[in-house]
PDB file of N, CA and C in Angstrom:
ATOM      1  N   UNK A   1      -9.777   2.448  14.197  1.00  0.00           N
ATOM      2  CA  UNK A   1      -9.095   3.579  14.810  1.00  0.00           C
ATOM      3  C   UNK A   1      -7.885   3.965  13.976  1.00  0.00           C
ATOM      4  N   UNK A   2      -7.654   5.072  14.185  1.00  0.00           N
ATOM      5  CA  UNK A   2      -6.758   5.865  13.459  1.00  0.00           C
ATOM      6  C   UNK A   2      -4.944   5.221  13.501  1.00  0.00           C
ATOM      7  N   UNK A   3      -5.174   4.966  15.128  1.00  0.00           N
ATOM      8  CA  UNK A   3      -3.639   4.212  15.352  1.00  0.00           C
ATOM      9  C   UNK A   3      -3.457   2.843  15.036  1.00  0.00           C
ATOM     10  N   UNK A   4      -4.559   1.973  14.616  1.00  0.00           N
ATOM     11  CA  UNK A   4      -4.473   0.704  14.057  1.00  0.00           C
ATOM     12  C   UNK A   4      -3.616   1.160  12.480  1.00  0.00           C
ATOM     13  N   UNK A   5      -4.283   2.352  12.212  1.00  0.00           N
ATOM     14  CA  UNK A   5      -4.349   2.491  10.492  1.00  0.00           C
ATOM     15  C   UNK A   5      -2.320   3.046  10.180  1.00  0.00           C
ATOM     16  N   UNK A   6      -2.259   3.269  11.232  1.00  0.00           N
ATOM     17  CA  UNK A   6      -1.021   3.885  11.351  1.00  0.00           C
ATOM     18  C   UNK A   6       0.145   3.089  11.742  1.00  0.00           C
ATOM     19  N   UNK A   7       0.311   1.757  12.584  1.00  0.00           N
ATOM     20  CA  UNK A   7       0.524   0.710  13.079  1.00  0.00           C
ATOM     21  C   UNK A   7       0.751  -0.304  11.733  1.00  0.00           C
ATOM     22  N   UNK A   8       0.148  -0.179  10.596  1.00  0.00           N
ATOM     23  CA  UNK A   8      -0.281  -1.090   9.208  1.00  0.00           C
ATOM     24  C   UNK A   8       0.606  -0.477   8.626  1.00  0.00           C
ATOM     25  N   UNK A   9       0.306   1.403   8.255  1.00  0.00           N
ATOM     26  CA  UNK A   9       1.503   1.757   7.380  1.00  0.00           C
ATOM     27  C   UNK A   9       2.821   1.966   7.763  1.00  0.00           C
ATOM     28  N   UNK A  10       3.220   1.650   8.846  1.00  0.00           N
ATOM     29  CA  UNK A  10       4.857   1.131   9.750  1.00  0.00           C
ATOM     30  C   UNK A  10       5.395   0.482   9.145  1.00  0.00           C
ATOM     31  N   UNK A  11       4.805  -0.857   8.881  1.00  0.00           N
ATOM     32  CA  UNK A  11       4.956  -2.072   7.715  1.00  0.00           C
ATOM     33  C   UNK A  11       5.765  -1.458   6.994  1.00  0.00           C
ATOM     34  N   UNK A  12       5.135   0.003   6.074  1.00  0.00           N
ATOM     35  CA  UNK A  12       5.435  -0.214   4.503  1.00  0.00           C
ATOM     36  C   UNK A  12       6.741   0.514   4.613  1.00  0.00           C
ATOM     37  N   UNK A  13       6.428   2.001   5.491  1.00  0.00           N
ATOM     38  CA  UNK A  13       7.215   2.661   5.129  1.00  0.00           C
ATOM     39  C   UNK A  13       8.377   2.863   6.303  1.00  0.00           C
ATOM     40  N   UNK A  14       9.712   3.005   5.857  1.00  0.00           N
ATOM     41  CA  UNK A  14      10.888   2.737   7.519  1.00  0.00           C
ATOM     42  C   UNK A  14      10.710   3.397   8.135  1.00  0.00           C
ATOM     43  N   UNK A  15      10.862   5.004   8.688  1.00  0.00           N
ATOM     44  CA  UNK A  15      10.175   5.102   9.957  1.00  0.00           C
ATOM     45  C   UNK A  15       9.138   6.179   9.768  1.00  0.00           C
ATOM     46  N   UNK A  16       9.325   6.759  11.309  1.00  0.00           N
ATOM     47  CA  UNK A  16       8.054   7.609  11.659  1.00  0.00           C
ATOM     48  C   UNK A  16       7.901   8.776  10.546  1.00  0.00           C
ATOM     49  N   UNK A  17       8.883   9.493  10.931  1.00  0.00           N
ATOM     50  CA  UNK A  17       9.419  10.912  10.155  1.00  0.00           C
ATOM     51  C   UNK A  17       8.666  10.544   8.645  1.00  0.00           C
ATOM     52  N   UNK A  18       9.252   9.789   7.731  1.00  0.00           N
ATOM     53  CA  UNK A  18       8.865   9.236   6.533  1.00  0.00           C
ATOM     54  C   UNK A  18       7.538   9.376   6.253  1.00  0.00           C
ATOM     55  N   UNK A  19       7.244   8.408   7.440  1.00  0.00           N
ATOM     56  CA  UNK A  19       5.434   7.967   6.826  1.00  0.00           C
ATOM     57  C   UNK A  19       4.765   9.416   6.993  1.00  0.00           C
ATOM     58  N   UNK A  20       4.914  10.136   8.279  1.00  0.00           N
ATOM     59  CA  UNK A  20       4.370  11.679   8.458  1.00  0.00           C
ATOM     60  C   UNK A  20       4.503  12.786   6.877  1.00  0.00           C
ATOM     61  N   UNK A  21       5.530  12.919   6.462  1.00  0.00           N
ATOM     62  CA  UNK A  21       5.812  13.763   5.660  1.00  0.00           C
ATOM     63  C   UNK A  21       4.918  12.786   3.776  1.00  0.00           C
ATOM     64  N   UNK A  22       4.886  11.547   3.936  1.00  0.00           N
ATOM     65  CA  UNK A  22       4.380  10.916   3.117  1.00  0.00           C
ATOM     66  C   UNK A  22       2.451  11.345   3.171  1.00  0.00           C
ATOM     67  N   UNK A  23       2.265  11.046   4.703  1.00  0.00           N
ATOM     68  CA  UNK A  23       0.840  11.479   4.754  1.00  0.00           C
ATOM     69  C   UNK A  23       0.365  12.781   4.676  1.00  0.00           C
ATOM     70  N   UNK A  24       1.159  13.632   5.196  1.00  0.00           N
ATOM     71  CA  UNK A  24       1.380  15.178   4.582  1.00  0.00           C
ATOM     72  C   UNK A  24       1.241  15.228   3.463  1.00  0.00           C
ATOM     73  N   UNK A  25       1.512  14.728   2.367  1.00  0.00           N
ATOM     74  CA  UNK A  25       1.618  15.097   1.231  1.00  0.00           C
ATOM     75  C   UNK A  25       0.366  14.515   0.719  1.00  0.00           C
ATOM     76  N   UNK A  26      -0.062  12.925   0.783  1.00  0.00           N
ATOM     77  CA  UNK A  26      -0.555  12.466   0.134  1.00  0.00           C
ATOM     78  C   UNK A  26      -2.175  13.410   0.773  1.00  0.00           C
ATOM     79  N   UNK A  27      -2.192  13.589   1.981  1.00  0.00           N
ATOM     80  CA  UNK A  27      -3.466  14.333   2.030  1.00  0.00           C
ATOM     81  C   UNK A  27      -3.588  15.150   1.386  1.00  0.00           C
ATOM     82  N   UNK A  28      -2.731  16.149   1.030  1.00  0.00           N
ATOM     83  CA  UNK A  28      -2.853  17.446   0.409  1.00  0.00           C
ATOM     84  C   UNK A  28      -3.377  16.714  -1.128  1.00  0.00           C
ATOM     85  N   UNK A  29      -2.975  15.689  -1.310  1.00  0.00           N
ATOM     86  CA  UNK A  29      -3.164  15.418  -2.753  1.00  0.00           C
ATOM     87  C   UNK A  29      -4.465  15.337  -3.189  1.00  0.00           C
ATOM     88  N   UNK A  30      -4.736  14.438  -1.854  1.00  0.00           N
ATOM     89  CA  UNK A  30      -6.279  13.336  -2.111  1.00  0.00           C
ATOM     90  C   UNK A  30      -7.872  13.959  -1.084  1.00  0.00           C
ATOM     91  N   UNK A  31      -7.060  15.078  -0.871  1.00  0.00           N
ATOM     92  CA  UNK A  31      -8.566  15.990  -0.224  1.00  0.00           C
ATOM     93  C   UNK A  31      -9.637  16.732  -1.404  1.00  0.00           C
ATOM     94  N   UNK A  32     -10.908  16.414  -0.966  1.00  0.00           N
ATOM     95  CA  UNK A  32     -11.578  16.867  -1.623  1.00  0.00           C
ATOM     96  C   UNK A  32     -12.046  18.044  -1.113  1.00  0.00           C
ATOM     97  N   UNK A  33     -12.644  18.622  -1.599  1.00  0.00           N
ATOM     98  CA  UNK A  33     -13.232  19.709  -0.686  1.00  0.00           C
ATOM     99  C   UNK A  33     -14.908  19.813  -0.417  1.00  0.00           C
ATOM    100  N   UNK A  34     -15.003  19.947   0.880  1.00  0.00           N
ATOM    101  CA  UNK A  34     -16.560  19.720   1.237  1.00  0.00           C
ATOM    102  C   UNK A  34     -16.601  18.313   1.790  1.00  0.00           C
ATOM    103  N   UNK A  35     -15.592  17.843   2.292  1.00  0.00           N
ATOM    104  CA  UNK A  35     -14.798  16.332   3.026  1.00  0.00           C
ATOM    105  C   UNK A  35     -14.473  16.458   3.652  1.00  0.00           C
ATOM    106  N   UNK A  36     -13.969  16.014   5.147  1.00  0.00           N
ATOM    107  CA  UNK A  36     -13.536  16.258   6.745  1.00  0.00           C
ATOM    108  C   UNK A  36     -11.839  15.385   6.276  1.00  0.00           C
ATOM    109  N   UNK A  37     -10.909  16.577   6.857  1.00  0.00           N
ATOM    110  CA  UNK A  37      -9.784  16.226   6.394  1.00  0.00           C
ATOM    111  C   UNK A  37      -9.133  14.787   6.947  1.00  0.00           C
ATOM    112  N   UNK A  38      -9.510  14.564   7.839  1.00  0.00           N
ATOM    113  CA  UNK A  38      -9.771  13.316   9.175  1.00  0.00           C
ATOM    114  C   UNK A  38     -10.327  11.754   8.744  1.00  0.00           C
ATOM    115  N   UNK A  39     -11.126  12.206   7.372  1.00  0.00           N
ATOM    116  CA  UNK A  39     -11.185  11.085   6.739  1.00  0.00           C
ATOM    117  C   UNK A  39     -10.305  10.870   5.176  1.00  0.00           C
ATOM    118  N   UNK A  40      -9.614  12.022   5.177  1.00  0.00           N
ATOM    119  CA  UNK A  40      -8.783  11.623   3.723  1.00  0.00           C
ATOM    120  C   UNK A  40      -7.395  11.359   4.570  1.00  0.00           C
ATOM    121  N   UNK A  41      -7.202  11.499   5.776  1.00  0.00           N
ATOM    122  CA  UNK A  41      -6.200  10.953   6.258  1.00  0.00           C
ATOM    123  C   UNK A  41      -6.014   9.577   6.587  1.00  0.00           C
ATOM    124  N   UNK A  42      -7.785   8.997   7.232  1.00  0.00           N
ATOM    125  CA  UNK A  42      -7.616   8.013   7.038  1.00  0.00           C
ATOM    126  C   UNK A  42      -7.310   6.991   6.219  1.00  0.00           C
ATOM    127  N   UNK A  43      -8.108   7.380   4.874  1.00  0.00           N
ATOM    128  CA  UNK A  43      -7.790   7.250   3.654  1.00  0.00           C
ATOM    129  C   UNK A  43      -6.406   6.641   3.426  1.00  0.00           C
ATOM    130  N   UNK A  44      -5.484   7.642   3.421  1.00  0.00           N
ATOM    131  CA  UNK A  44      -4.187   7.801   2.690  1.00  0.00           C
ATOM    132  C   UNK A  44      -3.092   6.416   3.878  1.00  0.00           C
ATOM    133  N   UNK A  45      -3.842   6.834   4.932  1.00  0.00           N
ATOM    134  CA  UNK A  45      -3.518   5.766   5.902  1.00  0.00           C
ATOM    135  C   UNK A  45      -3.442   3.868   5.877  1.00  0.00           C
ATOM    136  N   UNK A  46      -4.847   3.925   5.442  1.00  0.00           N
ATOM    137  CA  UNK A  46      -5.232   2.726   4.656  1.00  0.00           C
ATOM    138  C   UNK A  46      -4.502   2.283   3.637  1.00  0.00           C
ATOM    139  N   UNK A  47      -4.542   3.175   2.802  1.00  0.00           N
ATOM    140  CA  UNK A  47      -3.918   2.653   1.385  1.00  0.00           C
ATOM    141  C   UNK A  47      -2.003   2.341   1.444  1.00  0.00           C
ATOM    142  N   UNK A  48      -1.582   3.244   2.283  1.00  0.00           N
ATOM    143  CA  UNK A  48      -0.269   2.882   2.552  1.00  0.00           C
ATOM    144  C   UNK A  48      -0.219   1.561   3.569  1.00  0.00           C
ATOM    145  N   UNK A  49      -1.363   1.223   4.200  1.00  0.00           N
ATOM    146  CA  UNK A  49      -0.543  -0.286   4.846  1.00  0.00           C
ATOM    147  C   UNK A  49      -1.017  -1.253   3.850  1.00  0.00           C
ATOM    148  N   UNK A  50      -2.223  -0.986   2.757  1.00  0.00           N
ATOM    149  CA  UNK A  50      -2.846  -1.829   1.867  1.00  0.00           C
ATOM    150  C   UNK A  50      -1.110  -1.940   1.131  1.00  0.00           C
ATOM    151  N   UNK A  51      -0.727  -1.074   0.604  1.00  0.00           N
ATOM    152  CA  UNK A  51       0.643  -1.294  -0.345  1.00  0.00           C
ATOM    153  C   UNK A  51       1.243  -2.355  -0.352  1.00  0.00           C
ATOM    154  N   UNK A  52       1.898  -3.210   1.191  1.00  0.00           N
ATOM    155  CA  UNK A  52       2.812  -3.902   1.054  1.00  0.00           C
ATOM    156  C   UNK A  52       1.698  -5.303   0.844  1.00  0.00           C
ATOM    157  N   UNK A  53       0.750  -5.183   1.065  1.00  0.00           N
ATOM    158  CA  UNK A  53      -0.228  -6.241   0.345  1.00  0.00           C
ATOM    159  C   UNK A  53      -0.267  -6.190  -0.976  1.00  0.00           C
ATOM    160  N   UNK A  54      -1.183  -5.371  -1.764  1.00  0.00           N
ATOM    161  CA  UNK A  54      -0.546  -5.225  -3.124  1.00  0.00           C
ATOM    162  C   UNK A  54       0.812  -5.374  -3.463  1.00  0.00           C
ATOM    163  N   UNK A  55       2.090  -5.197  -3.359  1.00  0.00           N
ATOM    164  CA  UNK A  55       3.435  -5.083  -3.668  1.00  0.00           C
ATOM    165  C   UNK A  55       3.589  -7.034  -3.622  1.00  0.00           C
ATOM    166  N   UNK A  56       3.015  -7.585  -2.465  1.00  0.00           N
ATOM    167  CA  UNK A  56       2.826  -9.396  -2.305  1.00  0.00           C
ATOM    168  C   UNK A  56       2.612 -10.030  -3.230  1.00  0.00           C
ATOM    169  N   UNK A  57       0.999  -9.540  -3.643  1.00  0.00           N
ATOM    170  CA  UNK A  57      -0.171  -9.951  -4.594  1.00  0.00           C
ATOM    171  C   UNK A  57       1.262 -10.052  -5.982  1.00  0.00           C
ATOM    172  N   UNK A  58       1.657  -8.904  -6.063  1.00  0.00           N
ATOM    173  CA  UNK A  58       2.364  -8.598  -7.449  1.00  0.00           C
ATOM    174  C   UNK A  58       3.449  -9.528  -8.307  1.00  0.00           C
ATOM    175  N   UNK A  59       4.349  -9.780  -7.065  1.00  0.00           N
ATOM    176  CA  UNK A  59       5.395 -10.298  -6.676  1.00  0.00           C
ATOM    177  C   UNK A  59       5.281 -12.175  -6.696  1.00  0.00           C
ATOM    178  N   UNK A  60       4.227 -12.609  -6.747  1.00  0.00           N
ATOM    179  CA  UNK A  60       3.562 -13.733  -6.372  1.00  0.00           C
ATOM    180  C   UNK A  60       3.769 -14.459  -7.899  1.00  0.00           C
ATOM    181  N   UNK A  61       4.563 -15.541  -8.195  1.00  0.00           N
ATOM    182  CA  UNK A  61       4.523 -16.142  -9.805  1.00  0.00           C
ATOM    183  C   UNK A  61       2.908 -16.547 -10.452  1.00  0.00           C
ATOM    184  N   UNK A  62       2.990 -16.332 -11.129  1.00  0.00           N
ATOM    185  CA  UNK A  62       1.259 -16.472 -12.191  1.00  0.00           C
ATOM    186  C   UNK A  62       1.511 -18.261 -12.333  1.00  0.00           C
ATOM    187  N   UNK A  63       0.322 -18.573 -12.715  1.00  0.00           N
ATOM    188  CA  UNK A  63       0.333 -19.731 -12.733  1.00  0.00           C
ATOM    189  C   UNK A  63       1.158 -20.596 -14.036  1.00  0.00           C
ATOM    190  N   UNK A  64       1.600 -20.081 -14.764  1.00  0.00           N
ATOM    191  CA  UNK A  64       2.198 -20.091 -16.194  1.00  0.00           C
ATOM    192  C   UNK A  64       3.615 -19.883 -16.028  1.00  0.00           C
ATOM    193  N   UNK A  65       4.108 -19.671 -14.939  1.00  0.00           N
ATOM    194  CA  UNK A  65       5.437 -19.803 -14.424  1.00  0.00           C
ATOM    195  C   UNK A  65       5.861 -21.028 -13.536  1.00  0.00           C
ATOM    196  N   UNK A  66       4.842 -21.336 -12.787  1.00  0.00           N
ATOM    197  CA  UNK A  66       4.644 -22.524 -11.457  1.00  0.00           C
ATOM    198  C   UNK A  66       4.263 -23.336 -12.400  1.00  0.00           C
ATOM    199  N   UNK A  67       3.616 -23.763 -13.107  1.00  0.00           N
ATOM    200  CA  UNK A  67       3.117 -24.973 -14.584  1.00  0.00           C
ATOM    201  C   UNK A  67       3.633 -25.034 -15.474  1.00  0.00           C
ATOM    202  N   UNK A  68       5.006 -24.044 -15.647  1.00  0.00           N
ATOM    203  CA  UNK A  68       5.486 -24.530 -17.397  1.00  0.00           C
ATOM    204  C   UNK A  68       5.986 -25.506 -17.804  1.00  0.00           C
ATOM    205  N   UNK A  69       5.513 -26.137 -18.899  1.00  0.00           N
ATOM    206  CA  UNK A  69       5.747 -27.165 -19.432  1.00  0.00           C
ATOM    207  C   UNK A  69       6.693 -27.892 -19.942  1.00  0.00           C
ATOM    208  N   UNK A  70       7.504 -29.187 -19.527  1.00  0.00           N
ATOM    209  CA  UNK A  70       8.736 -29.081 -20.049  1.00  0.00           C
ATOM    210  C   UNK A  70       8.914 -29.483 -21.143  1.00  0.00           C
ATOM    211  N   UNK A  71       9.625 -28.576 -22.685  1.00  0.00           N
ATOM    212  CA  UNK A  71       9.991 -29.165 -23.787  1.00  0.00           C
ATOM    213  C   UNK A  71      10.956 -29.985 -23.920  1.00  0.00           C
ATOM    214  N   UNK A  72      10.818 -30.961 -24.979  1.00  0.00           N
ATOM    215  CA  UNK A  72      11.781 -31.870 -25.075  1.00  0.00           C
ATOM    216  C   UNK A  72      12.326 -31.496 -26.473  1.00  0.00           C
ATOM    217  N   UNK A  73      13.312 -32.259 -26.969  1.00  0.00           N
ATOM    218  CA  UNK A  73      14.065 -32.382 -28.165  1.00  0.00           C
ATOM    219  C   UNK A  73      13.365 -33.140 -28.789  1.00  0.00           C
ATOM    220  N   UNK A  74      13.351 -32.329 -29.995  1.00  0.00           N
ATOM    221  CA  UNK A  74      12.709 -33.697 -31.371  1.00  0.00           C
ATOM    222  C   UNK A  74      13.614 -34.633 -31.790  1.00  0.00           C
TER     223      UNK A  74
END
């Protein structure tokens, strides 16, 4: 449902006003034409609560940071 999808991008973005004028836009961006606008909203919906997941993923040290090796003095 549409208000789950909307409930997710709360998360990302601070408030209401914001995320509205964000999905405003991003629909206009990401509509295709010969597409029901209802699903590029969902769309744009999705991908903004996906964000603060990605932004996690990103943020997360690689394993080559958590394992580096300690040098010593010759």
């Amino acid at each position: 449902m549409r208000s789950d999808l909307i409930y997710d991008a709360l998360g990302t973005v601070q408030n209401r006003y914001l995320l509205c004028q964000l999905a405003s836009k991003a629909t206009r961006k990401f509509h295709k034409p010969n597409t029901r606008v209802q699903e590029t909203m969902n769309d744009v919906f999705s991908r903004v609560g996906r964000a603060n997941e990605a932004e996690r993923v990103m943020n997360q040290p690689s394993v080559e940071e958590v394992f580096e090796p300690q040098r010593r003095a010759a």
